[in-house]
Protein backbone atom coordinates (compact mmCIF):
# COMPACT_ATOMS: atom_id res chain seq x y z
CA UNK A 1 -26.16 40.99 -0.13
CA UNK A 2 -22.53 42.91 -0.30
CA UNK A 3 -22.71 45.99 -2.38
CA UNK A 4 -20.93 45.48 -5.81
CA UNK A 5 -17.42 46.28 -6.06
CA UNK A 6 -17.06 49.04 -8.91
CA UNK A 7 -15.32 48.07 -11.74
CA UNK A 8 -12.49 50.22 -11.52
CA UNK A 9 -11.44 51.02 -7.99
CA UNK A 10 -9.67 53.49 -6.40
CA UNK A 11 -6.75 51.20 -4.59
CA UNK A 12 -5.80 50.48 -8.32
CA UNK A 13 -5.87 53.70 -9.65
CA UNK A 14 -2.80 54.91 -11.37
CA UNK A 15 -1.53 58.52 -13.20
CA UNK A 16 1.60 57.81 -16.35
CA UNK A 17 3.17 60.15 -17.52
CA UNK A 18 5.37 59.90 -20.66
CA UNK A 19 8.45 61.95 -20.98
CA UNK A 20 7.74 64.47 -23.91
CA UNK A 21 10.32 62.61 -25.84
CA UNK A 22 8.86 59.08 -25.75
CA UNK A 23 8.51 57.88 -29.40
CA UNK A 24 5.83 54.74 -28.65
CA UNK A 25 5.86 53.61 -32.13
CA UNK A 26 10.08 53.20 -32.39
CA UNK A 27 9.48 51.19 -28.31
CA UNK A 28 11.17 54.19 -26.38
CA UNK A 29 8.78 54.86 -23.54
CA UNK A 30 9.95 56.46 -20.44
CA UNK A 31 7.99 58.52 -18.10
CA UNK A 32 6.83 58.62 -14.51
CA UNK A 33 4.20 56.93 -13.02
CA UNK A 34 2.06 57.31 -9.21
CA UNK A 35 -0.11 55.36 -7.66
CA UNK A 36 -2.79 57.10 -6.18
CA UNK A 37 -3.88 56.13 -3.22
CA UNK A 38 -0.54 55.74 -1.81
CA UNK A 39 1.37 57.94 -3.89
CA UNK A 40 4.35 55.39 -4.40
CA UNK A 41 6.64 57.51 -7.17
CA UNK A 42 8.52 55.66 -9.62
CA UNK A 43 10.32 56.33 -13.35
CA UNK A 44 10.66 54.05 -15.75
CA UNK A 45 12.43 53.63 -18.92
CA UNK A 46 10.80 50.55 -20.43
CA UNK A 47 6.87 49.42 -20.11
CA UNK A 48 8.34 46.20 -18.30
CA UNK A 49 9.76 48.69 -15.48
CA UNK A 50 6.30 50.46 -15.57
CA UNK A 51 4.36 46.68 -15.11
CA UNK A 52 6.73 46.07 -12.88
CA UNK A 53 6.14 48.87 -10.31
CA UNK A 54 2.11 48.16 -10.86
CA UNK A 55 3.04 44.91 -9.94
CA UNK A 56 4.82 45.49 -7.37
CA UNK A 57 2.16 47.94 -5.45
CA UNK A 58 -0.48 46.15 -6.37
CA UNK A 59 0.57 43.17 -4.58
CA UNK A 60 1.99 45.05 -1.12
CA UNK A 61 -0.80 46.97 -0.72
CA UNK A 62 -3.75 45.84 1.21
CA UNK A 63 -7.14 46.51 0.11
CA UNK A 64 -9.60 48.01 2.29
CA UNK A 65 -11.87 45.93 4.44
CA UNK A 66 -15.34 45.64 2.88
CA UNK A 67 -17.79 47.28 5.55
CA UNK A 68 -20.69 45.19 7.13
């Protein structure tokens, strides 16, 4: 039997920061935001250009093999 996957793992790991500015309750979030495992950078102005770069690593980067 595989060993269980954990439920939050690593490869999708992500640190946001919000600009000290960001008012969430008036919609103006901006900040920066890393991915941790390969420590793609971006900043974003909106939370559709923060999905969008989750998105966007998510989907080019290749999990790790499961060992056997």
């Amino acid at each position: 039997m595989p060993p269980s996957q954990p439920a939050y793992p690593t490869q999708r790991a992500f640190v946001v920061q919000l600009h000290a500015e960001t008012d969430v309750a008036q919609s103006e979030v901006w900040g920066r935001a890393e991915h941790i495992v390969s420590g793609q950078v971006t900043y974003f102005q909106t939370v559709e250009e923060l999905a969008q770069f989750m998105v966007h690593v998510l989907t080019s980067t290749t999990e790790p093999a499961q060992g056997g």
